[in-house]
C-alpha atoms as a PDB file:
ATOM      1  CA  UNK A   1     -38.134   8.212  21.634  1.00  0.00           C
ATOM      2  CA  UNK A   2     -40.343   7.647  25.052  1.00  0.00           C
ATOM      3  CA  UNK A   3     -42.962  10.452  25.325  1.00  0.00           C
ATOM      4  CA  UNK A   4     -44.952  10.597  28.785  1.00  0.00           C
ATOM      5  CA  UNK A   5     -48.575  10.193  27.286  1.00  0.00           C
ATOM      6  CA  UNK A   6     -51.692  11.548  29.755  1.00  0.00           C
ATOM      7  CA  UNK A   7     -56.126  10.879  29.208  1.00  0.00           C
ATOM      8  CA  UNK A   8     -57.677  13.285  30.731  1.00  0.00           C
ATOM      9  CA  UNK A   9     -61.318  13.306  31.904  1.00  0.00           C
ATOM     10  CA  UNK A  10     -62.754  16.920  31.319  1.00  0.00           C
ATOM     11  CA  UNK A  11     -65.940  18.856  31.051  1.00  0.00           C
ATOM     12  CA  UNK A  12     -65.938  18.078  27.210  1.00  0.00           C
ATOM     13  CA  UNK A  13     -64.908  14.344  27.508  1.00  0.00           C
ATOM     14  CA  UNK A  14     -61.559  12.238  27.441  1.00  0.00           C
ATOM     15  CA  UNK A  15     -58.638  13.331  25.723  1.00  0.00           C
ATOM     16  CA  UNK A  16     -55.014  12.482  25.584  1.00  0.00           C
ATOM     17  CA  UNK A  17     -52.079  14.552  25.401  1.00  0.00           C
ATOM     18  CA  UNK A  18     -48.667  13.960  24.930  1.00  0.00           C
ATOM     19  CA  UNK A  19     -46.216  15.898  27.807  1.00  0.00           C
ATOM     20  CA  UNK A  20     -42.936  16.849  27.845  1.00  0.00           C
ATOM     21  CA  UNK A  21     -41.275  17.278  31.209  1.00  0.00           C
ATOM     22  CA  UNK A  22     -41.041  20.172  33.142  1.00  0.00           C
ATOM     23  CA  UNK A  23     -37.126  20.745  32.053  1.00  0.00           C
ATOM     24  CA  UNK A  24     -38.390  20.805  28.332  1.00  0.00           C
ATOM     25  CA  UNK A  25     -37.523  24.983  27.420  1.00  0.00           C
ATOM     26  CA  UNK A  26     -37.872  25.927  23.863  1.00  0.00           C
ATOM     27  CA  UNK A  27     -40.051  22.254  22.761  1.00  0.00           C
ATOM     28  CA  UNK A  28     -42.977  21.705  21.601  1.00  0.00           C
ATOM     29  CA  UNK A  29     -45.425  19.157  20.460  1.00  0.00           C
ATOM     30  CA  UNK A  30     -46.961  19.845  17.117  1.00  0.00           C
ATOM     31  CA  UNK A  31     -50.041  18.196  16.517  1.00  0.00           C
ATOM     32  CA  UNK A  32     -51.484  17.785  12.640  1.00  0.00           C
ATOM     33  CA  UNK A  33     -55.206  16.867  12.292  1.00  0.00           C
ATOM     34  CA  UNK A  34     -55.127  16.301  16.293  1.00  0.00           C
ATOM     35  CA  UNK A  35     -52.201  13.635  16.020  1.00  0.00           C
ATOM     36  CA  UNK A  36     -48.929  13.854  17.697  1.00  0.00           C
ATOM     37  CA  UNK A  37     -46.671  14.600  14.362  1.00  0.00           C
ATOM     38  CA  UNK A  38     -43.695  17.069  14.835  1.00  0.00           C
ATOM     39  CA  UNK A  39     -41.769  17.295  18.113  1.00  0.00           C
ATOM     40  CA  UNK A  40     -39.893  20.992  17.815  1.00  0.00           C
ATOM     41  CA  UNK A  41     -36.729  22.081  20.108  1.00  0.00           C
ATOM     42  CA  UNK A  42     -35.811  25.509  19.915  1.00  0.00           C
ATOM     43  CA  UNK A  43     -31.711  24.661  20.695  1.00  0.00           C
ATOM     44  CA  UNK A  44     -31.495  22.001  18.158  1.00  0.00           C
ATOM     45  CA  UNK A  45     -28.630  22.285  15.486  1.00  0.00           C
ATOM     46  CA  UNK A  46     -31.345  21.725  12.606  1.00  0.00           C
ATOM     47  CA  UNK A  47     -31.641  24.362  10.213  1.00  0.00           C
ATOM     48  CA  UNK A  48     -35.288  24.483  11.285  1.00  0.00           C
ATOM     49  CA  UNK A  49     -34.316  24.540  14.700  1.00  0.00           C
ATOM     50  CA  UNK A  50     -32.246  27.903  13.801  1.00  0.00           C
ATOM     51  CA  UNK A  51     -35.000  29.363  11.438  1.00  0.00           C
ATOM     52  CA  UNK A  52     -37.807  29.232  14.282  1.00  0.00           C
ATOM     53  CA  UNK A  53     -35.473  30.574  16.787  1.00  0.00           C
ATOM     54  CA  UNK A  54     -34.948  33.807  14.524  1.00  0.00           C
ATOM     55  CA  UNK A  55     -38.486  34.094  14.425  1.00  0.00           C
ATOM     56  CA  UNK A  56     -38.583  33.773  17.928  1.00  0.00           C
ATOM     57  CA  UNK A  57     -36.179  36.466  18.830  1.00  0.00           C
ATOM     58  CA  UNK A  58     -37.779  38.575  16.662  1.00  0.00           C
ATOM     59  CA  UNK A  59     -40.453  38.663  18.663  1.00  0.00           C
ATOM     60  CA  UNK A  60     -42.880  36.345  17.589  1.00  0.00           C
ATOM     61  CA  UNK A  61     -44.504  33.382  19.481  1.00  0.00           C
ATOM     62  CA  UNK A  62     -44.405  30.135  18.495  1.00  0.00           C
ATOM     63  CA  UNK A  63     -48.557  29.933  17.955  1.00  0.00           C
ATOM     64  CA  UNK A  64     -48.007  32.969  15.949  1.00  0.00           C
ATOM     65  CA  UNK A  65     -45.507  30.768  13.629  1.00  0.00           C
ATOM     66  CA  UNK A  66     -48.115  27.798  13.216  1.00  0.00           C
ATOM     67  CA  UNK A  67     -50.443  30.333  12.387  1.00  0.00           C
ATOM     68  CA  UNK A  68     -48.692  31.595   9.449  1.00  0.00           C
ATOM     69  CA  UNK A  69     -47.422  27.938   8.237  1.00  0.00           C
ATOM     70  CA  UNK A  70     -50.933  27.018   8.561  1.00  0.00           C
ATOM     71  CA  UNK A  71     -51.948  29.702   6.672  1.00  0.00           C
ATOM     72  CA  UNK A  72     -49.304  29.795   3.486  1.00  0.00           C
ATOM     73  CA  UNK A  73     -49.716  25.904   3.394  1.00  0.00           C
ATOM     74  CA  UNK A  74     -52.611  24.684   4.043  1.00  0.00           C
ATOM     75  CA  UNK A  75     -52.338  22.711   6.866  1.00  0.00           C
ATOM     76  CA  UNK A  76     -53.764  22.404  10.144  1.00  0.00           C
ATOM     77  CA  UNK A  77     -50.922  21.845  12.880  1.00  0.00           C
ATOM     78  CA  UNK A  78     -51.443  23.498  16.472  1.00  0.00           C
ATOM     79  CA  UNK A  79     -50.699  22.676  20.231  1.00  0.00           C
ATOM     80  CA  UNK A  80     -52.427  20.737  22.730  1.00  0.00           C
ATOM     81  CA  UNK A  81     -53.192  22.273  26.480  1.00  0.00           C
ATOM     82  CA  UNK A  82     -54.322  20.696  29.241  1.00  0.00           C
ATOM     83  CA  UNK A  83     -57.782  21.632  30.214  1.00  0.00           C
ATOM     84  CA  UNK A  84     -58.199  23.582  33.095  1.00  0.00           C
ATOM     85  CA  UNK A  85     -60.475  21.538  35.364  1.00  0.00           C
ATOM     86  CA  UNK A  86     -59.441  17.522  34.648  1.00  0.00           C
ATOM     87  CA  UNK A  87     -59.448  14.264  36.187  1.00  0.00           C
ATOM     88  CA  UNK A  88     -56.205  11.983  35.141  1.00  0.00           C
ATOM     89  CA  UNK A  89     -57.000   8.958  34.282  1.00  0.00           C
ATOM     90  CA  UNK A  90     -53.787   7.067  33.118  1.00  0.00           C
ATOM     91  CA  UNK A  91     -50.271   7.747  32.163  1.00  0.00           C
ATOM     92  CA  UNK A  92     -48.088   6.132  30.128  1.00  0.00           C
ATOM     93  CA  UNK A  93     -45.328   5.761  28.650  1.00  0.00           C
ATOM     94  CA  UNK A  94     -45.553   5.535  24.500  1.00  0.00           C
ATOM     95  CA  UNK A  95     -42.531   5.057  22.144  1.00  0.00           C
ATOM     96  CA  UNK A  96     -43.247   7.822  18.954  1.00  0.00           C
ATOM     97  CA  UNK A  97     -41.045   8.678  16.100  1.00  0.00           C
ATOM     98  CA  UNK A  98     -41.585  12.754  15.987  1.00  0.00           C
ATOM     99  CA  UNK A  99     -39.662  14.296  13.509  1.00  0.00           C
ATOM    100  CA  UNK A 100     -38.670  17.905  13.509  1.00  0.00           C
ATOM    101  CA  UNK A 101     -40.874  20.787  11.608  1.00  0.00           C
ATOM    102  CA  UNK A 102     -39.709  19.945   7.726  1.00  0.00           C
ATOM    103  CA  UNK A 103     -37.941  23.097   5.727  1.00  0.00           C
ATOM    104  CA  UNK A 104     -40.188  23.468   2.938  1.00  0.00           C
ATOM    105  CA  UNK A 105     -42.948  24.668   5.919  1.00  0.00           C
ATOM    106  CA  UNK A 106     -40.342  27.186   7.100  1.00  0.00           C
ATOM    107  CA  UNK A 107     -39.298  28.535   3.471  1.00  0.00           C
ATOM    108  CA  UNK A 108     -41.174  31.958   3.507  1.00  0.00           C
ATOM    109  CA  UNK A 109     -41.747  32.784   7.198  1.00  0.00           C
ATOM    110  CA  UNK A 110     -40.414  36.087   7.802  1.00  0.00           C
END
């Protein structure tokens, strides 16, 4: 799939972020280790589409649920933000292969 890909000049240096566009509701990018690794969409028909979107109605937030995956297993996914004062430098368009969250990281959310 085609993801919009932006570097940024901040305060703190270059970085690049993968966007979604502004129509994108219920998705996130999930980075692991600072890589682009897990593209998430609330209204999927995955089963860990519907699992997140439980936890979301129930009144958690979405960093709240990488939190606690992070936590049980180990690992160190998170979202990227923009920074607030940047320069763009370039924007492209990159062709990625994000999978969706796997199951075994959803098993004992509650």
């Amino acid at each position: 799939m085609l993801y919009r890909q932006t570097t940024y000049r901040s305060l703190t240096g270059s970085r690049s972020l993968i966007e979604l566009s502004d129509f994108a509701y219920g998705e996130w990018i999930v980075y692991e280790n600072n890589v682009p690794k897990y593209h998430v969409q609330c209204f999927d028909e995955k089963e860990s589409s519907s699992v997140i979107k439980a936890l979301l109605t129930n009144g958690k937030t979405f960093e709240n649920i990488l939190d606690c995956i992070n936590k049980q297993n180990g690992t160190r996914l998170s979202l990227k933000k923009r920074p607030i004062i940047l320069i763009v430098k370039r924007t492209e368009l990159i062709e990625l292969d994000l999978k969706p969250l796997p199951n075994h990281l959803l098993k004992e959310l509650k």
